[in-house]
N, C-alpha and C. Protein backbone atom coordinates (compact mmCIF):
# COMPACT_ATOMS: atom_id res chain seq x y z
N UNK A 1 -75.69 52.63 105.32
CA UNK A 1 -76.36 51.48 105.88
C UNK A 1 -75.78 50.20 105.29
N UNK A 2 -75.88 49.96 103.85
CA UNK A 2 -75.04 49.08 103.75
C UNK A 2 -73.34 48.45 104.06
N UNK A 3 -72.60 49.57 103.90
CA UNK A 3 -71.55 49.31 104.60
C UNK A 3 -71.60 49.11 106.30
N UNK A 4 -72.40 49.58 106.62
CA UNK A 4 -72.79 49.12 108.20
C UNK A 4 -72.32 47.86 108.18
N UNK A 5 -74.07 47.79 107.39
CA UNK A 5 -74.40 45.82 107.40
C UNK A 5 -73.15 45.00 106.86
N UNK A 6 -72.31 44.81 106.14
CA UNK A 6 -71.44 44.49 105.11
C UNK A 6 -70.80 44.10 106.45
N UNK A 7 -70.25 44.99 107.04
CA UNK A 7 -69.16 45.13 107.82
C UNK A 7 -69.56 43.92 109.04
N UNK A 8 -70.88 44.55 109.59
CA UNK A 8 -71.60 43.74 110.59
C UNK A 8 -71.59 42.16 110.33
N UNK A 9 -71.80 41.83 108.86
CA UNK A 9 -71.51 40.33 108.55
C UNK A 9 -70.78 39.75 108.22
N UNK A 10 -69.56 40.19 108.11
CA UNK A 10 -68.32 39.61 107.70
C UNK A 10 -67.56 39.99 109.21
N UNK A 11 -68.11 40.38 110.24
CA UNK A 11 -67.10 40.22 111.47
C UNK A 11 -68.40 39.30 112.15
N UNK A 12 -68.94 38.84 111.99
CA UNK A 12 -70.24 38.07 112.35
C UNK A 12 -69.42 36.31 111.71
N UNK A 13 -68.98 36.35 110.31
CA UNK A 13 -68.76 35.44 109.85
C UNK A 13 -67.33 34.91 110.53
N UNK A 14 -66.64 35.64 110.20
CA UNK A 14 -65.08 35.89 111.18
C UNK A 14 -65.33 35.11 112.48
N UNK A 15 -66.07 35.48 113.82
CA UNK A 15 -66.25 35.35 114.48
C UNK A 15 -66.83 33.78 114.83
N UNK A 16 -67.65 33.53 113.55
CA UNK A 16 -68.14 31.86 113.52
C UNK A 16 -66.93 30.87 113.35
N UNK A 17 -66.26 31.61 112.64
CA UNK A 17 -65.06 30.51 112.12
C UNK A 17 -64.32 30.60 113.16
N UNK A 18 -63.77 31.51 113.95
CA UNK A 18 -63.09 31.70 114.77
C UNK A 18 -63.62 31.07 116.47
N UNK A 19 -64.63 30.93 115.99
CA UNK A 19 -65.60 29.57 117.45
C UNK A 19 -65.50 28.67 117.32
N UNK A 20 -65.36 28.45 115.86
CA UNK A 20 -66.00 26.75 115.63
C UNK A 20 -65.08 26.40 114.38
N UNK A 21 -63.97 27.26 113.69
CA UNK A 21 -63.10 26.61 112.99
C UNK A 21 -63.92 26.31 111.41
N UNK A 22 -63.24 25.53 110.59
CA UNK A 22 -63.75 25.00 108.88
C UNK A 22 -63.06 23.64 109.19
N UNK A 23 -63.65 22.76 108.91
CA UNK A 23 -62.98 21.21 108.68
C UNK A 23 -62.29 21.00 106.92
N UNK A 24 -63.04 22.07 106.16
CA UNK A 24 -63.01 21.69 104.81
C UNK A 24 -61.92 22.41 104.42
N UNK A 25 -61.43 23.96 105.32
CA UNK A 25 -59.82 24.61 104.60
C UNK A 25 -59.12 24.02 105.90
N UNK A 26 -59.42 23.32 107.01
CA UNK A 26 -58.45 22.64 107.45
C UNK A 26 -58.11 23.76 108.60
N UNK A 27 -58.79 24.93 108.93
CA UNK A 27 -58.50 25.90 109.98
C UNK A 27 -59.06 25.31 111.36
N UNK A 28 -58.09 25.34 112.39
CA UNK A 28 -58.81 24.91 113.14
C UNK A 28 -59.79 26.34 114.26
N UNK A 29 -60.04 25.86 115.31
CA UNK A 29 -61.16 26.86 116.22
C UNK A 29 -59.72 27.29 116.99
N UNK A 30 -59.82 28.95 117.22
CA UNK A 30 -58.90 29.49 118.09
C UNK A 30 -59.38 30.02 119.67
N UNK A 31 -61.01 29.71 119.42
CA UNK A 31 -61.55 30.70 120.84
C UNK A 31 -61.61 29.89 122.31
N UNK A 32 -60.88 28.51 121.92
CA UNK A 32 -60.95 27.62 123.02
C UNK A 32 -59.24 28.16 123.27
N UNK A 33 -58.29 28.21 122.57
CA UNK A 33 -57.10 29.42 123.23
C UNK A 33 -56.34 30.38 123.23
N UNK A 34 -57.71 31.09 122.88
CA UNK A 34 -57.71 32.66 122.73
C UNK A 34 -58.95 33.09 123.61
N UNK A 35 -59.40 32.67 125.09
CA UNK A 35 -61.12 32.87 125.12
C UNK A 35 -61.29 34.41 125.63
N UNK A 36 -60.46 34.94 126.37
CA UNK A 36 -60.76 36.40 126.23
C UNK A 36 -60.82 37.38 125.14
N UNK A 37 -59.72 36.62 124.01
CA UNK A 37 -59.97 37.05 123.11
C UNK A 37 -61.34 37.31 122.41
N UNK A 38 -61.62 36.08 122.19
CA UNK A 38 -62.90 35.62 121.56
C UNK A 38 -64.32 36.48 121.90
N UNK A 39 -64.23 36.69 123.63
CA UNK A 39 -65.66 37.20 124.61
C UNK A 39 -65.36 38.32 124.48
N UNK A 40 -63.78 39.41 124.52
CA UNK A 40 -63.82 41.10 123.92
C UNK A 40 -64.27 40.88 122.58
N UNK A 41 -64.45 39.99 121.61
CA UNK A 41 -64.47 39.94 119.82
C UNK A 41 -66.56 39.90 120.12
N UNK A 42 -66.55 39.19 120.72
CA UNK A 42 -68.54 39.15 120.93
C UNK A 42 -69.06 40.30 121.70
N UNK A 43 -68.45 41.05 122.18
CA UNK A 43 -68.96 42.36 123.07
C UNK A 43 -68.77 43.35 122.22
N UNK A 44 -68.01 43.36 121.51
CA UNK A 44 -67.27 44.22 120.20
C UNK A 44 -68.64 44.03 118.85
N UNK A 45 -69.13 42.92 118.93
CA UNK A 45 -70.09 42.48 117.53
C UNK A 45 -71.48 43.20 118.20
N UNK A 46 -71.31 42.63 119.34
CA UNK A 46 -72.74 42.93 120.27
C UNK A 46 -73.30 44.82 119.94
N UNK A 47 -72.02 45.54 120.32
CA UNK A 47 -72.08 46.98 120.42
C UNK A 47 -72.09 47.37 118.83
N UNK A 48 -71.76 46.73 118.04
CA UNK A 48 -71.74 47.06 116.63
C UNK A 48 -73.30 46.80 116.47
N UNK A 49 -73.77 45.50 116.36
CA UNK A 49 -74.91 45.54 116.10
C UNK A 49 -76.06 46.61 116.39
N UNK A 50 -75.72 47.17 117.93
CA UNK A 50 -76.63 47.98 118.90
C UNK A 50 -76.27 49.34 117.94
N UNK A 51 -75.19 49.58 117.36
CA UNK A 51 -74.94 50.66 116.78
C UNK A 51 -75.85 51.04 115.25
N UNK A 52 -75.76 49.29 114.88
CA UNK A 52 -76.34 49.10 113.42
C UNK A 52 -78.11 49.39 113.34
N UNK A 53 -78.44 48.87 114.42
CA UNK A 53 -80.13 49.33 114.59
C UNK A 53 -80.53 50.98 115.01
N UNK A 54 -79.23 51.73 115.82
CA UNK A 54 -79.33 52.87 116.28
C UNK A 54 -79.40 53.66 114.59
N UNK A 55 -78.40 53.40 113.78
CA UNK A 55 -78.59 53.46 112.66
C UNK A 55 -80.08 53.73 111.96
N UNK A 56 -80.51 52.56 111.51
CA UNK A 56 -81.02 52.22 111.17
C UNK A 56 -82.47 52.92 111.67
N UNK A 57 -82.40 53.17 112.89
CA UNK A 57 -83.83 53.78 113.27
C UNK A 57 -83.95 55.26 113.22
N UNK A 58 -82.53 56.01 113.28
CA UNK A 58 -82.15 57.29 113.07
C UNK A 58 -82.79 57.34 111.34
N UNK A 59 -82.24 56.73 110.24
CA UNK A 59 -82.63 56.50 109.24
C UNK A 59 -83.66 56.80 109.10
N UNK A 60 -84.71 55.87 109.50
CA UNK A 60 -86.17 55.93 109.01
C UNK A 60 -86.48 57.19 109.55
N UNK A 61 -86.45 57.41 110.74
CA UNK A 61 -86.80 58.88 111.19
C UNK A 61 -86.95 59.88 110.12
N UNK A 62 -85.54 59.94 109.87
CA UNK A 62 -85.42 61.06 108.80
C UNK A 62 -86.08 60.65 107.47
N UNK A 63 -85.84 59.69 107.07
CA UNK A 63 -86.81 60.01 105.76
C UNK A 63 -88.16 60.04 106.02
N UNK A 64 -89.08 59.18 107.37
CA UNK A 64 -90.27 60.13 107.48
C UNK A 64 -90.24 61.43 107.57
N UNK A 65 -89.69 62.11 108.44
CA UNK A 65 -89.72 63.51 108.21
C UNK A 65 -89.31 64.00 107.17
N UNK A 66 -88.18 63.58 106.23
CA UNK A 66 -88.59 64.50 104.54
C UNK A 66 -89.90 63.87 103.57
N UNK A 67 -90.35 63.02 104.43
CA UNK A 67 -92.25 62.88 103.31
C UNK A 67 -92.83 63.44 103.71
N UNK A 68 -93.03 63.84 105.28
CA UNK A 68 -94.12 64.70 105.83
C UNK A 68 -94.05 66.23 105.30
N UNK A 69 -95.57 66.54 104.78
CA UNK A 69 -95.19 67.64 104.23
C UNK A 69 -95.17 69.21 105.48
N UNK A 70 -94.50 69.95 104.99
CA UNK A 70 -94.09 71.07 105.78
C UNK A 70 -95.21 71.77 105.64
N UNK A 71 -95.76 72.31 106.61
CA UNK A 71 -96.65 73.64 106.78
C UNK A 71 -96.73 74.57 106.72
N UNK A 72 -95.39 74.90 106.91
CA UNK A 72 -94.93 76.15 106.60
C UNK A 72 -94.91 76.60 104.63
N UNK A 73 -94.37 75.79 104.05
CA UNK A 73 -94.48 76.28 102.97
C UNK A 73 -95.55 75.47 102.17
N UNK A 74 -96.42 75.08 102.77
CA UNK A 74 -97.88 74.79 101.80
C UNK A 74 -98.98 75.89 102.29
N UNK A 75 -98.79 76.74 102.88
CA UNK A 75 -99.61 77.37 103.65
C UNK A 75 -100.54 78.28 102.86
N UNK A 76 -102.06 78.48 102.34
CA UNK A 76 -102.37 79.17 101.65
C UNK A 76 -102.11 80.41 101.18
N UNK A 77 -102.44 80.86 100.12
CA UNK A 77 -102.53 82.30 100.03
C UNK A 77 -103.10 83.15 100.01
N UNK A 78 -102.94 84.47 100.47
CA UNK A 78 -104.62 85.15 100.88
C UNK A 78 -104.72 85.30 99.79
């Protein structure tokens, strides 16, 4: 999960600079001529993200089901 996320925000960050450029290292914005570039790079973040919550909800699943206790082996004894 964390490397998910990690990953998810540093192509998140990438992607800002790459819209809108840094005035302060002097980079300028490439997605005004690169713009297909740019709209496959946001469909690409989009499906990552959708991947990162698919994650993420698979996750919880499973660790509810290893708290829930099993029935099978609490089951009394005659």
């Amino acid at each position: 999960m964390a490397l998910a996320s990690a990953g998810d925000g540093a192509a998140t960050f990438m992607s800002e600079l790459g819209r809108n450029g840094n005035s302060h290292a002097r980079w300028d914005k490439i997605c005004d001529k690169f713009e297909s570039y740019c709209n496959r790079g946001g469909g690409a973040l989009i499906a990552s993200f959708i991947g990162f919550i698919l994650l993420l909800i698979i996750t919880v699943m499973s660790i509810a089901k290893l708290l829930k206790p099993n029935r099978i082996n609490h089951a009394p004894s005659p």
